[in-house]
Protein backbone atom coordinates (compact mmCIF):
# COMPACT_ATOMS: atom_id res chain seq x y z
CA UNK A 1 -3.91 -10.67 -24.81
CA UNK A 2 -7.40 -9.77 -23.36
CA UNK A 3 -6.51 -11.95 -20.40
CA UNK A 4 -3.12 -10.43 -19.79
CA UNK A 5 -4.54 -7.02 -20.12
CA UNK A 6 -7.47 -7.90 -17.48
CA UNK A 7 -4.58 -8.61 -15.24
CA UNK A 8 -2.97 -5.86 -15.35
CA UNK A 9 -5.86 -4.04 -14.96
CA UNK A 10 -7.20 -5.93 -12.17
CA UNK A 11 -4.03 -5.76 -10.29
CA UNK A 12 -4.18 -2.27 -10.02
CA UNK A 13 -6.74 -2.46 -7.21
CA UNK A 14 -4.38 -4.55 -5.27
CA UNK A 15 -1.03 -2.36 -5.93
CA UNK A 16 -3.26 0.66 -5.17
CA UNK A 17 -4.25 -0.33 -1.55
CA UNK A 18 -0.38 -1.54 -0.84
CA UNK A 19 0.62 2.31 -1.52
CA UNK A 20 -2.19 4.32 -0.03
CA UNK A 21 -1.47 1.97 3.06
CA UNK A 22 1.81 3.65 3.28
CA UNK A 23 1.92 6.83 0.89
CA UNK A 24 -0.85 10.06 0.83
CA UNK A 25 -3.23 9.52 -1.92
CA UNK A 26 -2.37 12.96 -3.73
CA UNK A 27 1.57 11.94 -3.95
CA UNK A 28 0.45 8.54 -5.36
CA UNK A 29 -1.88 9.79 -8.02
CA UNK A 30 1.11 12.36 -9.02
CA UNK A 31 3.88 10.02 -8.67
CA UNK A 32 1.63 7.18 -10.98
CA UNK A 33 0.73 9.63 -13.54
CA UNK A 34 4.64 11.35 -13.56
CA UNK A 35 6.12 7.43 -14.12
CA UNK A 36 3.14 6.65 -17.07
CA UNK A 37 3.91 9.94 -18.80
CA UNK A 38 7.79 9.39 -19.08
CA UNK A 39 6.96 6.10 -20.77
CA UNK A 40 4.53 7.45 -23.05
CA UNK A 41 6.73 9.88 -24.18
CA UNK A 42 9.75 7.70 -25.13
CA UNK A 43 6.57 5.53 -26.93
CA UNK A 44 6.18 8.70 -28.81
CA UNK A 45 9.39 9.35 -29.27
CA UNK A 46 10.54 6.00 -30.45
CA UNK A 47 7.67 5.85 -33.16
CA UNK A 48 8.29 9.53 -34.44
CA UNK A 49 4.59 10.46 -33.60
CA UNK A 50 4.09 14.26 -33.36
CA UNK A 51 1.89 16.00 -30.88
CA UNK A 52 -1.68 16.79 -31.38
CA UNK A 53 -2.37 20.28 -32.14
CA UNK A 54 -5.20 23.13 -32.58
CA UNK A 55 -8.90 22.45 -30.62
CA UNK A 56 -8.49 18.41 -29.90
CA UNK A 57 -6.66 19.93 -26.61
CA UNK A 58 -9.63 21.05 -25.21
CA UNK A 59 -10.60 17.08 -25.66
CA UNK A 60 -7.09 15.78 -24.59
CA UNK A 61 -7.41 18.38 -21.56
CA UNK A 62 -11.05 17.13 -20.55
CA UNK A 63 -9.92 13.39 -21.16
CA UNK A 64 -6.59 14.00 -18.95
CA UNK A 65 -8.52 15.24 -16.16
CA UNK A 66 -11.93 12.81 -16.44
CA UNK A 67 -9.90 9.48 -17.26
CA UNK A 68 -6.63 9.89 -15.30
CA UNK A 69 -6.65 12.49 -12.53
CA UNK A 70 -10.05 12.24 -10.54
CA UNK A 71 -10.84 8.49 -11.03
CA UNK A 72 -7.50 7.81 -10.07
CA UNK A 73 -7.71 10.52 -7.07
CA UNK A 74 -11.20 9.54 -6.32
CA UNK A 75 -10.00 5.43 -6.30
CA UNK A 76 -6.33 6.35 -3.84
CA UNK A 77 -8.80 8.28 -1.25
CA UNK A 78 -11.78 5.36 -1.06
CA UNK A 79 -9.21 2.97 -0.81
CA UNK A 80 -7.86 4.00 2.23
CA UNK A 81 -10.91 2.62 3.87
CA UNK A 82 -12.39 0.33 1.37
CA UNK A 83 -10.85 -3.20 0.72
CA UNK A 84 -9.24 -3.75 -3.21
CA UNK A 85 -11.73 -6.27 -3.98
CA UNK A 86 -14.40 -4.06 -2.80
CA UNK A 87 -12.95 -1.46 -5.45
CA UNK A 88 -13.10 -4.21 -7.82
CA UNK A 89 -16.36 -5.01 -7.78
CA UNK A 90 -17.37 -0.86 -7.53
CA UNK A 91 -15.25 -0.47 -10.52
CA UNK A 92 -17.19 -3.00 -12.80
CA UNK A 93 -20.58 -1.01 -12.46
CA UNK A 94 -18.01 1.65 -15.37
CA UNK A 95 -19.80 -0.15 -18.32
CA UNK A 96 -23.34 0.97 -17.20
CA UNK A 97 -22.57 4.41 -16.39
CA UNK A 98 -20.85 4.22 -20.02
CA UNK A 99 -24.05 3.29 -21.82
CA UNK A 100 -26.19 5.47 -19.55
CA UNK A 101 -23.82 8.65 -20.61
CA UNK A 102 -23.96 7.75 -24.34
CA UNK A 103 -27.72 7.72 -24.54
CA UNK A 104 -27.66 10.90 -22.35
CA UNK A 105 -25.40 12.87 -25.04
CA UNK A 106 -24.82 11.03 -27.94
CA UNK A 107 -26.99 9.40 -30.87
CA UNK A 108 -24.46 6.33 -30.93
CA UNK A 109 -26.06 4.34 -28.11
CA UNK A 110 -30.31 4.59 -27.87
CA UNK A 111 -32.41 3.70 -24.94
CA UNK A 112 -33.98 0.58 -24.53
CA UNK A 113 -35.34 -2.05 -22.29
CA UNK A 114 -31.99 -4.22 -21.73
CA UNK A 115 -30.04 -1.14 -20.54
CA UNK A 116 -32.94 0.34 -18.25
CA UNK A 117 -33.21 -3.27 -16.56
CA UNK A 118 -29.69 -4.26 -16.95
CA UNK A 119 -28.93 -0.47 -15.08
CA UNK A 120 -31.56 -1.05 -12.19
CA UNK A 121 -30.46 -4.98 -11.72
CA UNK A 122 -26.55 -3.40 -11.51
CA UNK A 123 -27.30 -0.73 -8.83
CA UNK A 124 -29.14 -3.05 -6.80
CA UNK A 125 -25.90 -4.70 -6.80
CA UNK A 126 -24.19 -1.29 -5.61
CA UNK A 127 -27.04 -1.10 -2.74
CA UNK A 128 -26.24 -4.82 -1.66
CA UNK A 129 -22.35 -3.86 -1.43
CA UNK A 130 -22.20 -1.30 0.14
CA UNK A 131 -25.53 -2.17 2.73
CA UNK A 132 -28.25 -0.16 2.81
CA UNK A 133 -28.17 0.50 6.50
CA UNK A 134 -24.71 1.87 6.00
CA UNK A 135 -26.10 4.31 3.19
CA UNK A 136 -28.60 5.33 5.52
CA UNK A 137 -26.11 6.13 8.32
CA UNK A 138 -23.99 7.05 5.68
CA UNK A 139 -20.82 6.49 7.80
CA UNK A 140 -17.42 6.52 6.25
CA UNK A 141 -17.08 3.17 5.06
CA UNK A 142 -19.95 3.75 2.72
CA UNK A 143 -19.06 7.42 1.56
CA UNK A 144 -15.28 5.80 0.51
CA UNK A 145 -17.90 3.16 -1.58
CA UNK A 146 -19.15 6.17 -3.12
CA UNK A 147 -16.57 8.19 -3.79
CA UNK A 148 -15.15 5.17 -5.85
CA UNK A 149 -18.22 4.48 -7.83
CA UNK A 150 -18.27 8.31 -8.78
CA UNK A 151 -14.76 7.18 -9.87
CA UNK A 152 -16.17 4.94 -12.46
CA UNK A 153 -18.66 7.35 -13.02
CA UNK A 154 -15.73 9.32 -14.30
CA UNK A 155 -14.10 6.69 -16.70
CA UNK A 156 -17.58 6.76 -18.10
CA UNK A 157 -17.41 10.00 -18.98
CA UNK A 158 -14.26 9.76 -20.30
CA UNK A 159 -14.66 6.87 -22.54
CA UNK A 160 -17.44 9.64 -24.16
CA UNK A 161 -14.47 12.23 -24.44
CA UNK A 162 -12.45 9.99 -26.16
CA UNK A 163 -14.12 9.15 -29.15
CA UNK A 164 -12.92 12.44 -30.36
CA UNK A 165 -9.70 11.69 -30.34
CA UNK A 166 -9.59 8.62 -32.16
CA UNK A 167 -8.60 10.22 -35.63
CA UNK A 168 -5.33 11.33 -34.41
CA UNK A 169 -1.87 8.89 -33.47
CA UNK A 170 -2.88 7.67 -30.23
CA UNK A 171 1.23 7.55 -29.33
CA UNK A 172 0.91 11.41 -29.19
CA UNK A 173 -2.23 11.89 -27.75
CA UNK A 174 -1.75 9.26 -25.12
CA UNK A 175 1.66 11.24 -24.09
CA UNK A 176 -0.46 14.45 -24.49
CA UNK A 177 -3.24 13.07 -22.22
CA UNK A 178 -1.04 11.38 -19.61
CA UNK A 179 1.16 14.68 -19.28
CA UNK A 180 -1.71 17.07 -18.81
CA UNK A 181 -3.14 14.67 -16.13
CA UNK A 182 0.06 14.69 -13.93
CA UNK A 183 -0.07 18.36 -14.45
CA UNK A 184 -3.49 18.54 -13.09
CA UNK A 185 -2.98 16.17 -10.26
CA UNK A 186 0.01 18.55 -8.80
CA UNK A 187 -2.14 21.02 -7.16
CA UNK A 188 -3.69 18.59 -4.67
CA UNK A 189 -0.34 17.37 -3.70
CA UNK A 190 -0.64 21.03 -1.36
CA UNK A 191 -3.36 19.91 0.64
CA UNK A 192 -1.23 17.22 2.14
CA UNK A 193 1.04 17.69 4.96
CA UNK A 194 4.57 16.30 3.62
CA UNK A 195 5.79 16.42 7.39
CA UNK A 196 3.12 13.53 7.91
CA UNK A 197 4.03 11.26 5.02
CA UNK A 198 5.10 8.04 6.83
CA UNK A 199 8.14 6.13 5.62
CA UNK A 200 7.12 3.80 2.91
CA UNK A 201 8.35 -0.06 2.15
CA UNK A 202 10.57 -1.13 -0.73
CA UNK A 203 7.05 -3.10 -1.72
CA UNK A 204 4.94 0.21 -1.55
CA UNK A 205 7.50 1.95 -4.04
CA UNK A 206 7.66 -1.04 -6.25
CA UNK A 207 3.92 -1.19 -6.09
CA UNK A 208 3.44 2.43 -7.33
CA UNK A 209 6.67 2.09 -9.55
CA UNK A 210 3.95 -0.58 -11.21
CA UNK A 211 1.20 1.10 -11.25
CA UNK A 212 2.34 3.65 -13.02
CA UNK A 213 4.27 1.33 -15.74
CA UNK A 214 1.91 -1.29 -15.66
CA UNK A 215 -1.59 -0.08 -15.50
CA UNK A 216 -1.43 3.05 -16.35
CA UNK A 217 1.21 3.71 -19.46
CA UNK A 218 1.28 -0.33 -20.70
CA UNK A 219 -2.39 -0.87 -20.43
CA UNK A 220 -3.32 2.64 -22.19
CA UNK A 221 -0.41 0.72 -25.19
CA UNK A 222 -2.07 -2.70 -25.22
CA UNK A 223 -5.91 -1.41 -25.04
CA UNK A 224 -5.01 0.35 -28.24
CA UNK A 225 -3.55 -2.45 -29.80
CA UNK A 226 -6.63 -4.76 -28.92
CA UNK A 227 -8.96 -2.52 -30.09
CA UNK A 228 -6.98 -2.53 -33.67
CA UNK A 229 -6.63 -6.06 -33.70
CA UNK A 230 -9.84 -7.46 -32.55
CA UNK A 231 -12.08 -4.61 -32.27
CA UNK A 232 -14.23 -2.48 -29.67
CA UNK A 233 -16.67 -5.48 -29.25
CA UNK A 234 -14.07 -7.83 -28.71
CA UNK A 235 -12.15 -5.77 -26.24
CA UNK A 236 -14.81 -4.43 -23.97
CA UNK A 237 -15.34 -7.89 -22.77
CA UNK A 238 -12.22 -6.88 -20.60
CA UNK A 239 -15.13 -5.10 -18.63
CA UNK A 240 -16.31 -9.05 -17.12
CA UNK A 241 -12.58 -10.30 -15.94
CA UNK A 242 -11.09 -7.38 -14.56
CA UNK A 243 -13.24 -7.17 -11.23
CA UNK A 244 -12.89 -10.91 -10.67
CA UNK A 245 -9.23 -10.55 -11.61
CA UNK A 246 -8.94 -7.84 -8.66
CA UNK A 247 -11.26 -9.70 -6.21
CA UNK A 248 -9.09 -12.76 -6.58
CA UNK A 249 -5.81 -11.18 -5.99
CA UNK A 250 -7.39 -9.09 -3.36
CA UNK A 251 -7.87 -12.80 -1.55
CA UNK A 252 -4.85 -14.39 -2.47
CA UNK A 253 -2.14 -11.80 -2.35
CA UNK A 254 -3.34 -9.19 0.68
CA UNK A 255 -5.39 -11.62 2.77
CA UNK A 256 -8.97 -9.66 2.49
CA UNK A 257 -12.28 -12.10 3.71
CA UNK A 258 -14.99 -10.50 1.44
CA UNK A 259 -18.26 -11.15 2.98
CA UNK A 260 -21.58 -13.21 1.10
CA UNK A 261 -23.32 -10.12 0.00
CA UNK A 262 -19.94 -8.20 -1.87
CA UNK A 263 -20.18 -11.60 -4.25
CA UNK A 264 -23.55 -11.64 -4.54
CA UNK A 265 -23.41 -7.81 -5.16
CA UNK A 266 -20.48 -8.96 -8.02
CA UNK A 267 -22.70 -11.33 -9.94
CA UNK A 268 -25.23 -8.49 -9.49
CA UNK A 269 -23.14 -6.32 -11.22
CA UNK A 270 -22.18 -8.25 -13.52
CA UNK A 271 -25.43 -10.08 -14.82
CA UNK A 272 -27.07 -6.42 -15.14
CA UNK A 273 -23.98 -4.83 -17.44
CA UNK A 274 -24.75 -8.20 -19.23
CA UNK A 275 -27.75 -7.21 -20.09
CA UNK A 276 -27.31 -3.69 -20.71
CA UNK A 277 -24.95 -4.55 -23.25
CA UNK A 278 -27.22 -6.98 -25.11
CA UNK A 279 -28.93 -5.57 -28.25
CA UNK A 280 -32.86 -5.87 -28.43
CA UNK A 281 -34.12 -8.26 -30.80
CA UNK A 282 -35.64 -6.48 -33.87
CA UNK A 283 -39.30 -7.47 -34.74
CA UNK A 284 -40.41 -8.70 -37.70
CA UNK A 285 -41.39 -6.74 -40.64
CA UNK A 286 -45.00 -8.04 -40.35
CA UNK A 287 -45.33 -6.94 -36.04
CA UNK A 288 -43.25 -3.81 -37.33
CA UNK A 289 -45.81 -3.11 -39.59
């Protein structure tokens, strides 16, 4: 199940950059969100869960708009320049910024050597992929880098939010949640010029059509169910496959030629959120005392 779910995650990258190819980013992130809400609602409806109510919306509100609307906005925008497996590899830096939240503002997570080194090894990683002669020029290529890395930035945040929701039925909140960030996502869809929209492909609406089913509404469902089943541990290992899930279909399925450094940069990545998440040994009573 933690494979499956990787895939689904990581194909999202791929699916993403078939529809922003075709579709403006704003009517993607709507039309996603609008397709993952109907689901979530008949999930709610079929199991009878009732709505959240009283001051967890101002968490289901914050979550909405942090975990759904402006990762998601921030992701269709840098992909229109920046390759999926690119994305991929930006998107796996989410754990650190995680950790690096959660010893900002809570007392869950404290600080400690592994995550400062693990943090500096991962955003040398960053400054490998995306060059830094290109973040000196600062030229468009590298700003879409950015803007995606503030995207997992965002999730980051969001996986903060969410541990206040986790005492009420997640089938209601996730319909609550998904709903409010399709309603949040509408106003942008005003900044784009519908006269310009281009005509898309049958295989850009069946990649949204997925993206919203599969990524989106299924993968909030089976993250859940993980969790429950194996635990948080278990299922955060998703957080190692999912980037080289999305590089590899990047390759096989649209063709993209990622250069030396963007693997380099992955194992980076990936070797310091391995460490980050590695717990310090504890010294022995004698050296304690």
């Amino acid at each position: 199940m933690l494979v499956l779910l990787a895939c689904i995650f990581g194909s999202n990258f791929m699916m993403t950059k078939i529809t922003v190819t075709q579709m403006p980013p704003a009517f993607v992130v709507s039309a996603r969100l609008a397709v993952a809400t109907v689901v979530l609602v008949v999930v709610m409806l079929i199991t009878r869960a009732p709505l959240p109510r009283g001051k967890i919306w101002i968490a289901i509100l914050a979550s909405g708009f942090f975990g759904h609307t402006l990762p998601f906005t921030l992701l269709a925008y840098g992909q229109q320049v920046v390759d999926a497996g690119i994305a991929a590899i930006l998107m796996a830096t989410m754990p650190l910024f995680t950790l690096l939240l959660a010893q900002l503002f809570t007392h869950d997570e404290r600080p400690n050597r592994n995550a400062t080194a693990g943090f500096a090894i991962a955003l040398s990683g960053i400054i490998l992929l995306v060059g830094p002669a290109r973040l000196a020029q600062f030229d468009p290529a590298s700003l879409a880098q950015i803007i995606i890395a503030l995207a997992a930035i965002s999730y980051g945040v969001n996986s903060i939010i969410t541990k206040s929701l986790l005492s009420v039925r997640w089938e209601g909140v996730a319909a609550a949640f998904m709903g409010t960030a399709f309603l949040l996502s509408l106003p942008a869809l005003f900044l784009e010029d519908a006269a310009k929209w281009p005509e898309a492909t049958s295989t850009a609406w069946a990649a949204l059509a997925y993206t919203g089913v599969g990524p989106t509404a299924t993968g909030a469902v089976l993250v859940v169910w993980l969790v429950r089943r194996a635990g948080a541990s278990f299922t955060s290992q998703i957080n190692f496959i999912v980037p080289v899930v999305g590089t590899v279909l990047a390759i096989v399925f649209l063709g993209e030629r990622l250069p030396a450094n963007a693997w380099i940069a992955l194992i980076t990545i990936l070797t310091g959120v391995a460490l980050a998440r590695r717990r310090p040994t504890p010294k022995p009573a004698t050296e304690a005392a």
